[in-house]
PDB file of N, CA and C in Angstrom:
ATOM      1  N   UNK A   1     -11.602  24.990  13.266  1.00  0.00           N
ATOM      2  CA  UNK A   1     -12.610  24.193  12.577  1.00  0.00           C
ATOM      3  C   UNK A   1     -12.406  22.716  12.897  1.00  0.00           C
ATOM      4  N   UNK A   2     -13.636  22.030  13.377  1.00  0.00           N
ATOM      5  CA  UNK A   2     -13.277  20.528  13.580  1.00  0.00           C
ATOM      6  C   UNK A   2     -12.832  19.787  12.390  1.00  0.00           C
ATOM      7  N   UNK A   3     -12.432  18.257  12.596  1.00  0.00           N
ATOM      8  CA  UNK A   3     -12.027  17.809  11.310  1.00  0.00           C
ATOM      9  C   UNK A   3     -13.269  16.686  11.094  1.00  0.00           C
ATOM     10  N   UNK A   4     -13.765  16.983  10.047  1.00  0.00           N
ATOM     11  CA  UNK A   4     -14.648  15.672   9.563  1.00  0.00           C
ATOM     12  C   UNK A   4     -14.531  14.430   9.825  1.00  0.00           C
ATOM     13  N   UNK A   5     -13.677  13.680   9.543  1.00  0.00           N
ATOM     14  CA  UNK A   5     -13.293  12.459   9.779  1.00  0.00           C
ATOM     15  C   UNK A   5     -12.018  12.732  10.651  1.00  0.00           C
ATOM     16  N   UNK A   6     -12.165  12.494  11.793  1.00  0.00           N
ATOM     17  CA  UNK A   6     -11.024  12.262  12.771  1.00  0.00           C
ATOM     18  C   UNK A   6     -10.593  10.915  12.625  1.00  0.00           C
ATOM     19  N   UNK A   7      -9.141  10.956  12.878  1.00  0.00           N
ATOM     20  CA  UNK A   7      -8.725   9.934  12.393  1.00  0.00           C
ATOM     21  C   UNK A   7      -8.998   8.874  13.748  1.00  0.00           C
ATOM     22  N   UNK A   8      -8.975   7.375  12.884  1.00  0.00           N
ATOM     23  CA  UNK A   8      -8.816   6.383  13.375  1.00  0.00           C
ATOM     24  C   UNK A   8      -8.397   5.823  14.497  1.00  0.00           C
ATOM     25  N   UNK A   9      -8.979   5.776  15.986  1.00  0.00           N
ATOM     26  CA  UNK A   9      -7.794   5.457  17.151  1.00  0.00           C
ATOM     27  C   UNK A   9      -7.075   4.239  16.911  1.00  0.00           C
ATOM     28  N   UNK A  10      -6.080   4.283  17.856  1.00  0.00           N
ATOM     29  CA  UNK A  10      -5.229   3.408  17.412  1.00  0.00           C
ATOM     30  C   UNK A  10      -5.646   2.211  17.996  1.00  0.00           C
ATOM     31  N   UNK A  11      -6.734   1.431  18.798  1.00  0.00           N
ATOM     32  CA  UNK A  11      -7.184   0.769  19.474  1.00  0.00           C
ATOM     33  C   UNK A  11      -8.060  -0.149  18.698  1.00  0.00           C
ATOM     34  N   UNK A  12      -8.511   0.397  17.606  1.00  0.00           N
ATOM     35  CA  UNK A  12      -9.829   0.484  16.615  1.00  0.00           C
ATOM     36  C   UNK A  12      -9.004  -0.501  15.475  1.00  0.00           C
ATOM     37  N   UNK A  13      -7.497   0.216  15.463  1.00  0.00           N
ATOM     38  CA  UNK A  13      -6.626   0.033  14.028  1.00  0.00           C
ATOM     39  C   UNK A  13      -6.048  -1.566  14.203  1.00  0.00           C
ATOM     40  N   UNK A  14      -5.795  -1.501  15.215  1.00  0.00           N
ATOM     41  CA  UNK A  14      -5.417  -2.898  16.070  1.00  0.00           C
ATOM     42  C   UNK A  14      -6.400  -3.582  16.355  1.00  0.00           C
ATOM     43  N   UNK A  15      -7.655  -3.489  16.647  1.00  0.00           N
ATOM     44  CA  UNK A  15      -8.721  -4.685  16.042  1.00  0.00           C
ATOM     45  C   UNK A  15      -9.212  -5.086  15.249  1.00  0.00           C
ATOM     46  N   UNK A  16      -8.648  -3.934  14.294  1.00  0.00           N
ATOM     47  CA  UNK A  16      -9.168  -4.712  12.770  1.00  0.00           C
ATOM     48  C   UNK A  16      -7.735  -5.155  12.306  1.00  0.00           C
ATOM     49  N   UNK A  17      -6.827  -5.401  12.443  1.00  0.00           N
ATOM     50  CA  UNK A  17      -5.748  -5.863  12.097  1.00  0.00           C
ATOM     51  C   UNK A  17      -5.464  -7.498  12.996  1.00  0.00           C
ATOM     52  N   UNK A  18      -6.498  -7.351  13.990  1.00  0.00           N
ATOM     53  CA  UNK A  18      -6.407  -8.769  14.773  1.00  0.00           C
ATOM     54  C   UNK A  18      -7.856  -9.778  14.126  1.00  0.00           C
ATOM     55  N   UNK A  19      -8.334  -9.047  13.101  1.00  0.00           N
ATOM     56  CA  UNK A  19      -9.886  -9.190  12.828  1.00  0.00           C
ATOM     57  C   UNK A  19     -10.922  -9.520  13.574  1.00  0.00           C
ATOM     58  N   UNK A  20     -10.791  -8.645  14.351  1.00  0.00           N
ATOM     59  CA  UNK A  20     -11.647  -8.628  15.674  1.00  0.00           C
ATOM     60  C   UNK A  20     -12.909  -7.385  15.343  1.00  0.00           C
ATOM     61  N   UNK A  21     -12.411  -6.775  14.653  1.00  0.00           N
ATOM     62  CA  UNK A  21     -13.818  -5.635  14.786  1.00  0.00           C
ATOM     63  C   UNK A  21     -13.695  -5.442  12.909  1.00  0.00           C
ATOM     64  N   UNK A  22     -14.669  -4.378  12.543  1.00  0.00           N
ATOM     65  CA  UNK A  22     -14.757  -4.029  10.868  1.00  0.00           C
ATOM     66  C   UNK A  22     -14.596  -2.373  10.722  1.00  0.00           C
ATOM     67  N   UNK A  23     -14.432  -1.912  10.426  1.00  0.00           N
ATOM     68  CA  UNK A  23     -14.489  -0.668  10.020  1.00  0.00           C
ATOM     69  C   UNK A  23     -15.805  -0.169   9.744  1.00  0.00           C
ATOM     70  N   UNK A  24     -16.480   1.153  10.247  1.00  0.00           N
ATOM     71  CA  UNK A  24     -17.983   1.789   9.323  1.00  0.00           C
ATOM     72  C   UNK A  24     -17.792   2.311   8.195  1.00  0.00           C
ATOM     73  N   UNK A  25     -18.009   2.458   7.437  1.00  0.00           N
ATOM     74  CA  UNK A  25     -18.486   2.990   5.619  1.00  0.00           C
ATOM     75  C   UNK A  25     -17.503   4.399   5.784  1.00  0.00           C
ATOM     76  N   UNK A  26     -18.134   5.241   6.861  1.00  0.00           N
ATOM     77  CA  UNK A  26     -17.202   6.195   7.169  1.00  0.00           C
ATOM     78  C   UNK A  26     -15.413   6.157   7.784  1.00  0.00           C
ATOM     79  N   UNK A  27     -15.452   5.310   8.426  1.00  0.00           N
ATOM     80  CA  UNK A  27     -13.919   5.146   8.962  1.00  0.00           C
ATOM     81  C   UNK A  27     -13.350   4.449   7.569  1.00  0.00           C
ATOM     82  N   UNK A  28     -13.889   3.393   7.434  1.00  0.00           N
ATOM     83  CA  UNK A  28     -12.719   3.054   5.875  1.00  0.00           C
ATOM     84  C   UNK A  28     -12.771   3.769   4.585  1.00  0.00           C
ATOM     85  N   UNK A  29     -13.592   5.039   4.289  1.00  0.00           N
ATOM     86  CA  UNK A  29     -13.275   5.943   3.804  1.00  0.00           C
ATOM     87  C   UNK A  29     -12.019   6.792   4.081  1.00  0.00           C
ATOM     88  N   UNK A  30     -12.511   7.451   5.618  1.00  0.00           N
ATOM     89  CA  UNK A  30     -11.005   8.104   6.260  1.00  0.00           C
ATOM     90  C   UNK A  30     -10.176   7.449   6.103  1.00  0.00           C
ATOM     91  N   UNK A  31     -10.199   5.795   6.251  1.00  0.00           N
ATOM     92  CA  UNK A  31      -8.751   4.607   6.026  1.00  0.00           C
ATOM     93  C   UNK A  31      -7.827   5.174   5.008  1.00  0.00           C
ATOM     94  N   UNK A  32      -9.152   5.496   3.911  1.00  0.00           N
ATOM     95  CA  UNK A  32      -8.037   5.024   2.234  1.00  0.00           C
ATOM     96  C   UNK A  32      -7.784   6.661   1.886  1.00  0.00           C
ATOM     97  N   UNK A  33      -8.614   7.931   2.689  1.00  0.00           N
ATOM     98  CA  UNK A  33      -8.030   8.875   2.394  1.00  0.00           C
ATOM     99  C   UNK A  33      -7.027   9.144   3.177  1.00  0.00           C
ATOM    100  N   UNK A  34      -6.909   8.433   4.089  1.00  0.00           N
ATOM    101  CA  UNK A  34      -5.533   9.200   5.368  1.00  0.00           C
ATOM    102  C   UNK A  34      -4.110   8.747   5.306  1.00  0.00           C
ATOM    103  N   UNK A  35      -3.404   9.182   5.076  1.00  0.00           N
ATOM    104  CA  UNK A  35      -2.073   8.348   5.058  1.00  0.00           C
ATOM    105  C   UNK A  35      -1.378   7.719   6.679  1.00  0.00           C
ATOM    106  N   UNK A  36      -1.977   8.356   7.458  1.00  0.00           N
ATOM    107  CA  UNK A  36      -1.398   8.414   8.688  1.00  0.00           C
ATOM    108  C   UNK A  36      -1.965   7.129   9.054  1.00  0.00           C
ATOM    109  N   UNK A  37      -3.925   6.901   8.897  1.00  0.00           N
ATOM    110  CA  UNK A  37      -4.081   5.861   9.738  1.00  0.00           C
ATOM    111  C   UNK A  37      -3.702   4.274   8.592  1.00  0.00           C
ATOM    112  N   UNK A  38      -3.683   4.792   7.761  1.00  0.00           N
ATOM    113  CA  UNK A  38      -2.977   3.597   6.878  1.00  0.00           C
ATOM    114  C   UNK A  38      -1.495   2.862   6.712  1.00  0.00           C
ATOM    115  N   UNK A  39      -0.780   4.287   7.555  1.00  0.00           N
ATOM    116  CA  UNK A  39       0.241   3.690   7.502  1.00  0.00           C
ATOM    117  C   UNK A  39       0.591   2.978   8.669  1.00  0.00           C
ATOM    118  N   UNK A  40      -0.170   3.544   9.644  1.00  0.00           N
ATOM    119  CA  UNK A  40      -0.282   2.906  11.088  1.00  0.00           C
ATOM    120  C   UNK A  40      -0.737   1.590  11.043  1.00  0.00           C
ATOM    121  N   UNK A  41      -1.867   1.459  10.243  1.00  0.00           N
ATOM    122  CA  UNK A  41      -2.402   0.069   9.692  1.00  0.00           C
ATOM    123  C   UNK A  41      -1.709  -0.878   9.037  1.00  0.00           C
ATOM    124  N   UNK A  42      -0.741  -0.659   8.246  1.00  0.00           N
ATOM    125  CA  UNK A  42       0.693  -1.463   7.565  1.00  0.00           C
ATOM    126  C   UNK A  42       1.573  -2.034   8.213  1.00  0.00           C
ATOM    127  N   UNK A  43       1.947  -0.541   9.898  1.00  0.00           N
ATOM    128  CA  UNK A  43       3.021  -1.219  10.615  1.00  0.00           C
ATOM    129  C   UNK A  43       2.228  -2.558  11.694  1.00  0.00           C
ATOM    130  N   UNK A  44       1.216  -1.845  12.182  1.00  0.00           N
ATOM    131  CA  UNK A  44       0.692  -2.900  13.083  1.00  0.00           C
ATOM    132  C   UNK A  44       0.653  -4.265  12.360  1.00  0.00           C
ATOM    133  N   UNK A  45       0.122  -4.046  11.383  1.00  0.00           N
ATOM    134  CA  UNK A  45       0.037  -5.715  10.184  1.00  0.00           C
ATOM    135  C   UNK A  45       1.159  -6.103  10.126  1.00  0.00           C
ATOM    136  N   UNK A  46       2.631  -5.429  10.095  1.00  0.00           N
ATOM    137  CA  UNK A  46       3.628  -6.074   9.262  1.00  0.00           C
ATOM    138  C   UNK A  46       4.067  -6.505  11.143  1.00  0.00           C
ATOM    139  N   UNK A  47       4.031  -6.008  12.540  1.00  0.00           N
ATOM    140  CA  UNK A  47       4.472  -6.461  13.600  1.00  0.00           C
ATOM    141  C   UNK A  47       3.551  -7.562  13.927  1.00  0.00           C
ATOM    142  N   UNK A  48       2.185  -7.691  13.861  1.00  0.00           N
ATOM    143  CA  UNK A  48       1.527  -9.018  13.899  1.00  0.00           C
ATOM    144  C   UNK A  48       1.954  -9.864  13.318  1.00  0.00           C
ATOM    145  N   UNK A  49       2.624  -9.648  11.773  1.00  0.00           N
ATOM    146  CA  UNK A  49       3.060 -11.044  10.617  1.00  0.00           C
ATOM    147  C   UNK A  49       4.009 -11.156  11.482  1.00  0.00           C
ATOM    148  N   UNK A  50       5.087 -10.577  11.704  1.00  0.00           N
ATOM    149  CA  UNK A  50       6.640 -10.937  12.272  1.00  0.00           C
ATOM    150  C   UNK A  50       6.181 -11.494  13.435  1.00  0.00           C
ATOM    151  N   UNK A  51       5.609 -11.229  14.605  1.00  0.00           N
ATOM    152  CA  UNK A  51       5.029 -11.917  15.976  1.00  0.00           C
ATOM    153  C   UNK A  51       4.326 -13.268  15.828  1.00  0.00           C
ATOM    154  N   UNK A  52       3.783 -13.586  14.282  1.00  0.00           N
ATOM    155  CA  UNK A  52       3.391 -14.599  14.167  1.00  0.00           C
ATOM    156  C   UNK A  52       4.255 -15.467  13.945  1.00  0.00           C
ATOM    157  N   UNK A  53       5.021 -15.556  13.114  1.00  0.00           N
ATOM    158  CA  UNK A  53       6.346 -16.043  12.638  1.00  0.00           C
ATOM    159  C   UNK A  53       7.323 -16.178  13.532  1.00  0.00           C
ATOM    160  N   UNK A  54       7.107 -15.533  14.830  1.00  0.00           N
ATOM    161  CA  UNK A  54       7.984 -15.454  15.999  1.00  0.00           C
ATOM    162  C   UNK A  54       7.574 -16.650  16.793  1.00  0.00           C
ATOM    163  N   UNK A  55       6.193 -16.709  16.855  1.00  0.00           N
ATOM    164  CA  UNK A  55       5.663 -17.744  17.785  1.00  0.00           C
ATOM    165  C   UNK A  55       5.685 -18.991  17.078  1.00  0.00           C
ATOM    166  N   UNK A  56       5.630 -19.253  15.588  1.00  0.00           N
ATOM    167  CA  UNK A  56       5.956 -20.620  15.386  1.00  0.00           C
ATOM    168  C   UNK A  56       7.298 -21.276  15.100  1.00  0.00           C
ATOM    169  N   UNK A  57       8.366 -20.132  15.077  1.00  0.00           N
ATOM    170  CA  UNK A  57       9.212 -20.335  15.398  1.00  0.00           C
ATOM    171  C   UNK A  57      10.103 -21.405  16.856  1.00  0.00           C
ATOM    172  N   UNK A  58       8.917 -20.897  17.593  1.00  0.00           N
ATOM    173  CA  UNK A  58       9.245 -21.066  19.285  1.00  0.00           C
ATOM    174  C   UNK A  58       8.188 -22.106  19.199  1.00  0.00           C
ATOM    175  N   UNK A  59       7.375 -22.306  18.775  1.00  0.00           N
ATOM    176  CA  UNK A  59       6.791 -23.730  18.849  1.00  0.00           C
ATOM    177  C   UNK A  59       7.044 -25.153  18.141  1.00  0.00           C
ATOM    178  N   UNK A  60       7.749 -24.283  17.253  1.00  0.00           N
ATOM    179  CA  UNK A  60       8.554 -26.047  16.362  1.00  0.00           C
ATOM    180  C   UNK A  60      10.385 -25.954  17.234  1.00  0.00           C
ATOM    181  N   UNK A  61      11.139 -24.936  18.356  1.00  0.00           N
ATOM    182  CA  UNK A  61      12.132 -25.745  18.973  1.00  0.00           C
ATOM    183  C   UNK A  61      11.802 -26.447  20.260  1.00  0.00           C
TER     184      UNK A  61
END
C-alpha cells in the first residue's frame, strides 16, 4: 500500500531551514505528524545555528 504523505526529501528540509522555500498545507502537516522529518528538521537547524556561529567566529579573528 502506498504511503499518503511520503515523507519530506531531504533537499526540501534544507530549504526551508535556509528559508529559501515554504512548506504546502500538506507537507507541514506530514512535518508535525512525522517524527523522522522533524527530527531531521531540528538537526539540520541546530548544524546551520552552529555553522553560523562558526563563521562569525572566523570573522571577528
Amino acid at each position: 500500500m502506498k504511503e499518503r504523505n511520503p515523507h519530506i526529501p531531504l533537499e526540501v528540509i534544507r530549504q526551508v531551514v535556509e528559508g529559501k522555500l515554504r512548506l504546502l498545507p500538506d507537507q507541514l502537516r506530514h512535518f508535525h505528524d512525522c517524527d523522522l522529518c522533524s527530527t531531521t528538521w531540528w538537526e539540520l537547524k541546530r548544524e546551520a545555528k552552529r555553522q553560523k556561529g562558526n563563521d562569525a567566529k572566523k570573522k571577528s579573528a
